[in-house]
C-alpha atoms as a PDB file:
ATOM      1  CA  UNK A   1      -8.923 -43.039  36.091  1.00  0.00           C
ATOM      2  CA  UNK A   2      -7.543 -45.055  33.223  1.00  0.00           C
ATOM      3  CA  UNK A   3     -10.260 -47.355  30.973  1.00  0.00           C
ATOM      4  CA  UNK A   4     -10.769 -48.761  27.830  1.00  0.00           C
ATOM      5  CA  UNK A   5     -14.185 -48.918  25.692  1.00  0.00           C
ATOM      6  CA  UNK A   6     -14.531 -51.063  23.058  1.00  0.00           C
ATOM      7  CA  UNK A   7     -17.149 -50.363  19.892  1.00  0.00           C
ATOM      8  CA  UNK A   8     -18.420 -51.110  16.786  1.00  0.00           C
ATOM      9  CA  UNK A   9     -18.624 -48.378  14.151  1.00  0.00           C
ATOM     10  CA  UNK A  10     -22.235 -47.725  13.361  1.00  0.00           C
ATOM     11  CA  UNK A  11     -21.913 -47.083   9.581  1.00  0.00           C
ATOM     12  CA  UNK A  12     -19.984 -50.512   9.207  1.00  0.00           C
ATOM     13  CA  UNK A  13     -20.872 -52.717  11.319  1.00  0.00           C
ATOM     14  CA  UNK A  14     -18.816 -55.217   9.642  1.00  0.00           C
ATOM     15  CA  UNK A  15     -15.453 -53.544  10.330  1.00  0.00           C
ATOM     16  CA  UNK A  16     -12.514 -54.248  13.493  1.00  0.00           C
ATOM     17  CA  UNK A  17     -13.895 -52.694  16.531  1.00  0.00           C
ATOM     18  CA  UNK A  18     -11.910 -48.948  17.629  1.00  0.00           C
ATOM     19  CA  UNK A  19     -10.258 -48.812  20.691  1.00  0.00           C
ATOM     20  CA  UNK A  20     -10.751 -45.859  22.564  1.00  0.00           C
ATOM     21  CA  UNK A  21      -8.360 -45.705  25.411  1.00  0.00           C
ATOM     22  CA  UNK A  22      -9.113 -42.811  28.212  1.00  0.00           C
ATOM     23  CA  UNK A  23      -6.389 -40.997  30.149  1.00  0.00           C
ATOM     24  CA  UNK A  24      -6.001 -40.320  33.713  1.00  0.00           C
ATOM     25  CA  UNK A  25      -5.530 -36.708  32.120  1.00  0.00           C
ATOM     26  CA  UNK A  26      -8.275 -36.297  29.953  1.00  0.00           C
ATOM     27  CA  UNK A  27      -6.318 -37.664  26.726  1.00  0.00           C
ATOM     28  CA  UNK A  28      -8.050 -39.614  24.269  1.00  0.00           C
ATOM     29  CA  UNK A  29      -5.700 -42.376  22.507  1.00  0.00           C
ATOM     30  CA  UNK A  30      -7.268 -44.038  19.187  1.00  0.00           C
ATOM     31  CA  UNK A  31      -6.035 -47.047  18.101  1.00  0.00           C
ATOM     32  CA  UNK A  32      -6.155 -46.288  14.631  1.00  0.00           C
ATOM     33  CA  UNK A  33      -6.788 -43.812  11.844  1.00  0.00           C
ATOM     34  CA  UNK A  34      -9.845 -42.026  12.633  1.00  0.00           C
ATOM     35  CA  UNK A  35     -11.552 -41.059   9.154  1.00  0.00           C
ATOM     36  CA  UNK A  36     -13.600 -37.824   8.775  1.00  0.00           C
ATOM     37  CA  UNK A  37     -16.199 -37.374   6.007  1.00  0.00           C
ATOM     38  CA  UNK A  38     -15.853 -34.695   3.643  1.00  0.00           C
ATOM     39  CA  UNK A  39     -18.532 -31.830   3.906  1.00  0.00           C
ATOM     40  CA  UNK A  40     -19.831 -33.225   0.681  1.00  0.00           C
ATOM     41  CA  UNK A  41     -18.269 -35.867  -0.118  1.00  0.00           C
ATOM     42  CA  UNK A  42     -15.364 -37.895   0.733  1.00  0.00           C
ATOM     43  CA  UNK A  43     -13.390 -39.152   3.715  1.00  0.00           C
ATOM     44  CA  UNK A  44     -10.002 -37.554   5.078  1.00  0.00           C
ATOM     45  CA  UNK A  45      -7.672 -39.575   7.350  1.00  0.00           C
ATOM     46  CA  UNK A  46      -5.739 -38.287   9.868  1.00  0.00           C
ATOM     47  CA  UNK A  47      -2.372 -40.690  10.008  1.00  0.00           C
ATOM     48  CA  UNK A  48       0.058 -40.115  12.444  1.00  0.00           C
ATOM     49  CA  UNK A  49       3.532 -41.845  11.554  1.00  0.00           C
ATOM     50  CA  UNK A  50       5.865 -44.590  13.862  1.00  0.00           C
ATOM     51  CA  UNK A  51       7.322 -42.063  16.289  1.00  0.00           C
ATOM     52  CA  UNK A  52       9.195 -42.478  19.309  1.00  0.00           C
ATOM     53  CA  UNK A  53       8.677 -41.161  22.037  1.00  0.00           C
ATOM     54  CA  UNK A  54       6.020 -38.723  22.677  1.00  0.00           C
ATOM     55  CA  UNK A  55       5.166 -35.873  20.812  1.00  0.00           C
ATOM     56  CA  UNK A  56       2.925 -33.063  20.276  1.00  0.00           C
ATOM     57  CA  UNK A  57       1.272 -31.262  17.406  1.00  0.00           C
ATOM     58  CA  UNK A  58      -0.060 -27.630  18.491  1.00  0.00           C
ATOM     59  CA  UNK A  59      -2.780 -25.919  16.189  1.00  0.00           C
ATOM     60  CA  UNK A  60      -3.100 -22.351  15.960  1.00  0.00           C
ATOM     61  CA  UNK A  61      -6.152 -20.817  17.535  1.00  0.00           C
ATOM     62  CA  UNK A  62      -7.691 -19.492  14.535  1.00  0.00           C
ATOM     63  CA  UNK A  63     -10.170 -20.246  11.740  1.00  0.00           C
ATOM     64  CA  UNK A  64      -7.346 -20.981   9.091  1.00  0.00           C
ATOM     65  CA  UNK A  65      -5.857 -23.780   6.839  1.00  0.00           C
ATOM     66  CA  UNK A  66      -3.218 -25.537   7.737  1.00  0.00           C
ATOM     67  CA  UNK A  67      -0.331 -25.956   5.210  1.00  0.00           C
ATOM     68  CA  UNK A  68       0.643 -29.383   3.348  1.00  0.00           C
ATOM     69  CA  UNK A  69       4.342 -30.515   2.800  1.00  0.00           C
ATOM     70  CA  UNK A  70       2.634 -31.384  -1.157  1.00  0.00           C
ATOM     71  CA  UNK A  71       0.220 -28.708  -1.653  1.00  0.00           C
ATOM     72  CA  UNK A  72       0.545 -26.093  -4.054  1.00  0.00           C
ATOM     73  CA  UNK A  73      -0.400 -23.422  -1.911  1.00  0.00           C
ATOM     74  CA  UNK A  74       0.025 -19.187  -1.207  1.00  0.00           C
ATOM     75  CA  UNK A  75       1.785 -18.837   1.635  1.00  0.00           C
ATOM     76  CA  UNK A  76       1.448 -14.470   3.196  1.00  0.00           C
ATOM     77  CA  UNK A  77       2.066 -12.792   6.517  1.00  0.00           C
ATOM     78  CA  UNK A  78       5.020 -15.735   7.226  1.00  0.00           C
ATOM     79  CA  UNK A  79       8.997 -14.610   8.422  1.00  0.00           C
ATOM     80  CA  UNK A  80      11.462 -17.229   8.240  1.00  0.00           C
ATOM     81  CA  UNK A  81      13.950 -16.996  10.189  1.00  0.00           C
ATOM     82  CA  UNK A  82      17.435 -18.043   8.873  1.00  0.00           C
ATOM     83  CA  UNK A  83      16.320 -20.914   6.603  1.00  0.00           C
ATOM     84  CA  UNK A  84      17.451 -23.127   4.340  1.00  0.00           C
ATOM     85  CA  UNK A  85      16.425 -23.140   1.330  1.00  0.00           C
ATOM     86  CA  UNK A  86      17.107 -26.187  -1.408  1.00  0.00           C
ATOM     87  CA  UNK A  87      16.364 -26.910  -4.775  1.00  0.00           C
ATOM     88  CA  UNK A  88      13.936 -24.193  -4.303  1.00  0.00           C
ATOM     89  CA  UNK A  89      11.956 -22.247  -7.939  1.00  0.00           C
ATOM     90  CA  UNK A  90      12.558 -19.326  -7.209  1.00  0.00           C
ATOM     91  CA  UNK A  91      11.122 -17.549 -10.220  1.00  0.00           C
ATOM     92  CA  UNK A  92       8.579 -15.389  -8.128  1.00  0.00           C
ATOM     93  CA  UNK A  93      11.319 -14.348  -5.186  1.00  0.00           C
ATOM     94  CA  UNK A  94      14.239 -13.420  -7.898  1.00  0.00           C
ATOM     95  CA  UNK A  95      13.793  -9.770  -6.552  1.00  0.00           C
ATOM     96  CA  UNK A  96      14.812 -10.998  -3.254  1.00  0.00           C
ATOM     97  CA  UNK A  97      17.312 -13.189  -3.733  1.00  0.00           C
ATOM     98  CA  UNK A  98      20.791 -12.662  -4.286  1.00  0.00           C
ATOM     99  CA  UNK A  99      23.358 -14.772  -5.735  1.00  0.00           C
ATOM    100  CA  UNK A 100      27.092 -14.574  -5.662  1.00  0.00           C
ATOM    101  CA  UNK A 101      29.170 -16.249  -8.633  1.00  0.00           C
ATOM    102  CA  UNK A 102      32.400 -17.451  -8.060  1.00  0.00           C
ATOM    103  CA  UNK A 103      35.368 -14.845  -8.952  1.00  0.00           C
ATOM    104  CA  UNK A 104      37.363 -15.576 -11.884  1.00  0.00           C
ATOM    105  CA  UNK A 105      40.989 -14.580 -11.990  1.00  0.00           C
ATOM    106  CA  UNK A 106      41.574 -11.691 -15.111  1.00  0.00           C
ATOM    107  CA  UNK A 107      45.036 -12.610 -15.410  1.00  0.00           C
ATOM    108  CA  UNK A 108      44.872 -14.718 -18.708  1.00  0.00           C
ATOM    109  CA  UNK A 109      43.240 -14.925 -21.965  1.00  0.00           C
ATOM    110  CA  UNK A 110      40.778 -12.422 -24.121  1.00  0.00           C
ATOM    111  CA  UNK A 111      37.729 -12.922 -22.642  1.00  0.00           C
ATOM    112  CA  UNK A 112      36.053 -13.748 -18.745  1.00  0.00           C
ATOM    113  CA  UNK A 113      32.979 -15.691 -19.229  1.00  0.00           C
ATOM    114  CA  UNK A 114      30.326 -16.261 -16.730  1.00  0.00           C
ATOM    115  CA  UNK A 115      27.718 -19.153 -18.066  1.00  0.00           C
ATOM    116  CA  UNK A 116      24.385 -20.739 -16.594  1.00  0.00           C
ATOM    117  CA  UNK A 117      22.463 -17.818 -15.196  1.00  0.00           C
ATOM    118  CA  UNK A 118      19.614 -18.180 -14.268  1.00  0.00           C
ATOM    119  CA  UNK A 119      16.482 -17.687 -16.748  1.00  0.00           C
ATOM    120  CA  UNK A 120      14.784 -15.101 -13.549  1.00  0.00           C
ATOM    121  CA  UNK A 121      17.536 -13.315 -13.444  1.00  0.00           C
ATOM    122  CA  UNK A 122      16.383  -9.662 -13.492  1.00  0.00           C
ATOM    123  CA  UNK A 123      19.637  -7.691 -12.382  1.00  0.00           C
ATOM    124  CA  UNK A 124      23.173  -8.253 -12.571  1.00  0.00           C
ATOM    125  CA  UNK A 125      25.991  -6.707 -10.996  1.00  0.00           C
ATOM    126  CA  UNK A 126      29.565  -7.081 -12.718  1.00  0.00           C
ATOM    127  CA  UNK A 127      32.409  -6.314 -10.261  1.00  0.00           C
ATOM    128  CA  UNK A 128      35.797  -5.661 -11.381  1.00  0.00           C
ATOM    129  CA  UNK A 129      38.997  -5.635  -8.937  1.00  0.00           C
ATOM    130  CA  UNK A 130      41.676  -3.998 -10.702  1.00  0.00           C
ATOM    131  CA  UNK A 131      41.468  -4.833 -14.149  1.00  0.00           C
ATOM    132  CA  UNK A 132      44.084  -4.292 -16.814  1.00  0.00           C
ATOM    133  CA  UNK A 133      44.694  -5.786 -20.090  1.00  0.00           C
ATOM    134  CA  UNK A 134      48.100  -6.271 -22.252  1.00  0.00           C
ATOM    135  CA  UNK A 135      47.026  -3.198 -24.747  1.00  0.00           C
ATOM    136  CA  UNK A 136      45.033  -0.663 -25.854  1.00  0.00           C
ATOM    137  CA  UNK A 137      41.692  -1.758 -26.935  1.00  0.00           C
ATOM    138  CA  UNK A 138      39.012  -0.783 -24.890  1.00  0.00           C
ATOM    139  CA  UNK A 139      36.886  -3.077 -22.545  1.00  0.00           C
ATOM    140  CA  UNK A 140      33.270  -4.291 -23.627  1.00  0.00           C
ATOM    141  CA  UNK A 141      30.951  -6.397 -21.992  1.00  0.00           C
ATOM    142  CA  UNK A 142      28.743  -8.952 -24.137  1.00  0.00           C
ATOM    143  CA  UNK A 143      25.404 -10.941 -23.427  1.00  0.00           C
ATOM    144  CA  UNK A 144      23.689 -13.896 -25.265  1.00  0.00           C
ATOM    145  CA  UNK A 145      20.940 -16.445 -24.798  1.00  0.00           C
ATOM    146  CA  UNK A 146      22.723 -19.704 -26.290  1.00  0.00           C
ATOM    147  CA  UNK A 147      26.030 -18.033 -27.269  1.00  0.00           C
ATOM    148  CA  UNK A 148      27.235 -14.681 -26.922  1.00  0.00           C
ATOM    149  CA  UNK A 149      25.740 -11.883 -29.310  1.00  0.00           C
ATOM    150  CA  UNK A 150      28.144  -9.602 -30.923  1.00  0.00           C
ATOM    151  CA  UNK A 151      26.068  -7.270 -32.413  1.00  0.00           C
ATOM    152  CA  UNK A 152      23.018  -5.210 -32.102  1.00  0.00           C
ATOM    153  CA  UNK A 153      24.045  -2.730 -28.736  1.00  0.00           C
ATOM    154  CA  UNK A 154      23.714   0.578 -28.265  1.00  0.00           C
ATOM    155  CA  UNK A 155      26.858   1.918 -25.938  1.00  0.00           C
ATOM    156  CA  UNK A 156      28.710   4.500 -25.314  1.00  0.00           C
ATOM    157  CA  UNK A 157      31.612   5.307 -22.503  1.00  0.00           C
ATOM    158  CA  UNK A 158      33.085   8.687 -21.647  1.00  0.00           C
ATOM    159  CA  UNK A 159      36.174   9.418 -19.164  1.00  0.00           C
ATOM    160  CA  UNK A 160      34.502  13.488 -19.469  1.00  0.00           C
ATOM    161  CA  UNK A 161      36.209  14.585 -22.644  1.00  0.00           C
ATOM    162  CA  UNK A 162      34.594  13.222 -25.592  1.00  0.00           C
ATOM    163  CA  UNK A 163      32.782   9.851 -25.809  1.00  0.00           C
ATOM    164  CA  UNK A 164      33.364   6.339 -28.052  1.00  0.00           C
ATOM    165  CA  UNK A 165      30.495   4.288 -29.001  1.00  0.00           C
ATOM    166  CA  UNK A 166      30.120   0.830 -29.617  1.00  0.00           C
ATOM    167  CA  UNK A 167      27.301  -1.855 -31.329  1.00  0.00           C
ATOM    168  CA  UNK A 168      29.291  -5.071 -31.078  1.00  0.00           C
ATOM    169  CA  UNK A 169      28.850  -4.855 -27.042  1.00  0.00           C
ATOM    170  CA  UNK A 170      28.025  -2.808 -23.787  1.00  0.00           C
ATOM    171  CA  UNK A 171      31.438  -0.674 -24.195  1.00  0.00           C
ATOM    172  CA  UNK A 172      33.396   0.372 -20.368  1.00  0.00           C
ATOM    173  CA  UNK A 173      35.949   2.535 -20.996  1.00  0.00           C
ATOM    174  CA  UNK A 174      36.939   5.295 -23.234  1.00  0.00           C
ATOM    175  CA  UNK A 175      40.251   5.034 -22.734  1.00  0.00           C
ATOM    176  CA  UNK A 176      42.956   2.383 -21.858  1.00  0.00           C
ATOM    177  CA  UNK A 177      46.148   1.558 -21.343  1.00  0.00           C
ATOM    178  CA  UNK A 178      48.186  -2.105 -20.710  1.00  0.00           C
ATOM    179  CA  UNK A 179      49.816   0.258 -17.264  1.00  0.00           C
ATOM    180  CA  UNK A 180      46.632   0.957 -15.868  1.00  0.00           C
ATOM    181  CA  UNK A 181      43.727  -1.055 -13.911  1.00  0.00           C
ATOM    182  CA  UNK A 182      39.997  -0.564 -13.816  1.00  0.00           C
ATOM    183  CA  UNK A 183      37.952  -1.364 -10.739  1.00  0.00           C
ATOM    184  CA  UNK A 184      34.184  -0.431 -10.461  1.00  0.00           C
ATOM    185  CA  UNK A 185      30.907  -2.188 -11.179  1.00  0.00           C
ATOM    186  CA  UNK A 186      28.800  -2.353 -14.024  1.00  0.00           C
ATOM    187  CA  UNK A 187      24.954  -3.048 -13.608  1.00  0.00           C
ATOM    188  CA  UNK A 188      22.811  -4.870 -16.220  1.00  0.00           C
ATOM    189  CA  UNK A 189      18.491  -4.260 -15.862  1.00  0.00           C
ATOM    190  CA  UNK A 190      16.115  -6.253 -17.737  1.00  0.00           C
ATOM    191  CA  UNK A 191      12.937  -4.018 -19.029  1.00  0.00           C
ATOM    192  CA  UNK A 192      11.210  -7.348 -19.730  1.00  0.00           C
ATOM    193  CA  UNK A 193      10.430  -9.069 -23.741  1.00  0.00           C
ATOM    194  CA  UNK A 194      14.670  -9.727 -23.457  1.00  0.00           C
ATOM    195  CA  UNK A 195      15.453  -6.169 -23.644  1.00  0.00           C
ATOM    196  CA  UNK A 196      19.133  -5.224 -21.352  1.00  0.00           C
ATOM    197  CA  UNK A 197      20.234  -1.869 -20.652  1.00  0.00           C
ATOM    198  CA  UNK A 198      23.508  -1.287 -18.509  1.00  0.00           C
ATOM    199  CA  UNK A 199      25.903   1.390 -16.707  1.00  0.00           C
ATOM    200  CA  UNK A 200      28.801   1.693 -15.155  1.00  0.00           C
ATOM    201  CA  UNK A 201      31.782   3.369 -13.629  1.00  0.00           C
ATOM    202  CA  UNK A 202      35.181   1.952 -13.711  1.00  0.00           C
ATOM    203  CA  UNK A 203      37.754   4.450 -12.030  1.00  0.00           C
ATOM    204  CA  UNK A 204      41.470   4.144 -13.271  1.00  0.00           C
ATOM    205  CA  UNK A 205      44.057   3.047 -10.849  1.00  0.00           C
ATOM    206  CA  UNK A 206      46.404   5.380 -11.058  1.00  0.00           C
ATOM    207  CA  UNK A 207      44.690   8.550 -12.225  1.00  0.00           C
ATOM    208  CA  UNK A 208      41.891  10.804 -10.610  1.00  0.00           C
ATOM    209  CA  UNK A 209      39.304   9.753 -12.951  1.00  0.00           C
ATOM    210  CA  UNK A 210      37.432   6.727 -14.392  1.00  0.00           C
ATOM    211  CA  UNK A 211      34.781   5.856 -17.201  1.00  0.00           C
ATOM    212  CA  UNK A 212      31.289   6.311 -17.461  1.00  0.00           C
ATOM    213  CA  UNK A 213      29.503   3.753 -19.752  1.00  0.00           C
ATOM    214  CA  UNK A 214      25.652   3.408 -20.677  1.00  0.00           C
ATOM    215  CA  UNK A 215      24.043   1.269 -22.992  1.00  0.00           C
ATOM    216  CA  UNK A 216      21.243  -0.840 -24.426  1.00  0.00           C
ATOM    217  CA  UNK A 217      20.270  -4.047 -26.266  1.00  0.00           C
ATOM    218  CA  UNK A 218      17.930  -6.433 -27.299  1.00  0.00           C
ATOM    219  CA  UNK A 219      18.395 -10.030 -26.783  1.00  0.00           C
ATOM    220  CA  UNK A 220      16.791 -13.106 -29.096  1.00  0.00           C
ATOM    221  CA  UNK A 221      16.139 -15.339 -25.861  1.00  0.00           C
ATOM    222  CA  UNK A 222      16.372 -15.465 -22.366  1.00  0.00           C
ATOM    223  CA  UNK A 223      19.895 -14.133 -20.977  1.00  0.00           C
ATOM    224  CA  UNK A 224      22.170 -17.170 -19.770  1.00  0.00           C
ATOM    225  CA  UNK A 225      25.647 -15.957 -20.345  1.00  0.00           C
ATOM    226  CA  UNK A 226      27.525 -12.804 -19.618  1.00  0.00           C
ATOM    227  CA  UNK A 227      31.550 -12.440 -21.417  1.00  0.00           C
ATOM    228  CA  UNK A 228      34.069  -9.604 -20.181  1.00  0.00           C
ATOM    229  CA  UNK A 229      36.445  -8.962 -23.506  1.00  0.00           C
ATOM    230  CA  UNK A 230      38.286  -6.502 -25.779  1.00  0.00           C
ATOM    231  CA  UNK A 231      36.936  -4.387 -28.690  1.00  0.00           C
ATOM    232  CA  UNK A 232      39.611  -5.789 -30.914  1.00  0.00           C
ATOM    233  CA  UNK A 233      39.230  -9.568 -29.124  1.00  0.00           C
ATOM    234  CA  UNK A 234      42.929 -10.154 -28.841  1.00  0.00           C
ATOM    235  CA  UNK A 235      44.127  -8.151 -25.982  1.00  0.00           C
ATOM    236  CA  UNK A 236      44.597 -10.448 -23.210  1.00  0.00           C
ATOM    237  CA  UNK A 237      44.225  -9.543 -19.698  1.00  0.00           C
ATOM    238  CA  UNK A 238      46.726  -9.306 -16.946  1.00  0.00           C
ATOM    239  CA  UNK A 239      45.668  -8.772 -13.547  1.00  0.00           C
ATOM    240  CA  UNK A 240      43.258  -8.440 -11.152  1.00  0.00           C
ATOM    241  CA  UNK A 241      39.948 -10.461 -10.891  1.00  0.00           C
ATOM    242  CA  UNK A 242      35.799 -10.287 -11.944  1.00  0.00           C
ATOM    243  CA  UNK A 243      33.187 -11.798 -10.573  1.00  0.00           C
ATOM    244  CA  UNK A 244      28.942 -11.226 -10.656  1.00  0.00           C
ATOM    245  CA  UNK A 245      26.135 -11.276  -9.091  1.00  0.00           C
ATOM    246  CA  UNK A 246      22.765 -11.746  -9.799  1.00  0.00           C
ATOM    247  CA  UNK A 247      18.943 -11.597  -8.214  1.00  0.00           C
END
């Protein structure tokens, strides 16, 4: 049985009646908003938007709160399953989330640079794909927070016999020469108040063996830029490719 009661709102009887309309099913149609007061104080109005068609909104069977599209709100116990995320702050899931640069060809010019990372960036992973540069001078890896600091690091790099050491940048190899390549990673760890340490291993390409580098520094700012260059700054690189990534 389908019917439809008309009635005034007790606590205004001056507004528009509310149509109530019954279903054959049991469902209960309003009209229009229905307002709920507040426990205390206040009203809340449930507003459904122009839809088409029919649809339906299933709540959870349990004593919860449900969760707003503008709320500021702590969301636990959830999985999402493959989702997009946009334009998302992710300052609280950097530890989780990690993010590929885009590879630069090392074929050109004394330095790589990598710019714009960032500011909850907590790790970063330098990969190098066979490396090589037009001389001599050893590899180094710099960081800066609004351009690139060149001094201040504690480094050192070691292919087994014997060490070199370093303060204008994380120094990678011991030992180089313009007809070999380097390929290996180098890892950078923030300890928190700006402070970096690295290592890394970059094996040669045509020898059984490959440096071991280590280091430290301490920062003015927030890290936003990561260069690849030469201890001398005018070796130029020749090959192969570098690229980073960072959570």
């Amino acid at each position: 049985m389908t019917g439809t009661l008309k009635t005034t709102l007790i606590q205004n009887p001056s507004s528009a009646d509310v149509n109530i309309t019954l279903g054959a099913s049991g469902e209960v149609t309003l009209a229009k908003s229905p307002v709920l007061n507040g426990s205390t104080s206040g009203t809340l109005t449930i507003a459904a938007p122009a839809v088409a068609g029919t649809n339906t909104l299933t709540l959870p069977a349990v004593t919860d709160t449900l969760v707003g599209l503008a709320a500021t709100q702590t969301l636990t116990g959830k999985t999402l399953t493959s989702p997009t995320i946009t334009g998302a702050v992710v300052s609280s899931m950097g530890s989780s989330v990690l993010t590929s640069g885009t590879a630069k060809a090392s074929t050109s010019g004394t330095s790589i640079d990598f710019t714009s990372i960032p500011s909850w960036v907590k790790r970063i992973t330098v990969m190098f794909n066979g490396v090589s540069t037009s001389a001599t001078s050893n590899m180094q890896l710099q960081v800066g927070s609004g351009s690139f600091l060149t001094s201040g690091y504690n480094s050192t790099a070691s292919v087994g016999a014997g060490a070199v050491n370093a303060s204008t940048g994380f120094i990678m190899t011991q030992t180089v020469t313009a007809a070999t390549s380097q390929s290996g990673i180098v890892t950078l760890v923030t300890l928190g108040s700006n402070i970096w340490v690295g290592t890394g291993v970059l094996a040669f390409s045509n020898a059984s063996s490959g440096n071991i580098s280590g280091g430290t520094v301490t920062l003015g700012g927030t890290l936003d830029r990561l260069r690849i260059t030469t201890v001398n700054g005018t070796d130029t690189f020749d090959a192969g490719s570098i690229n980073i990534m960072y959570e």
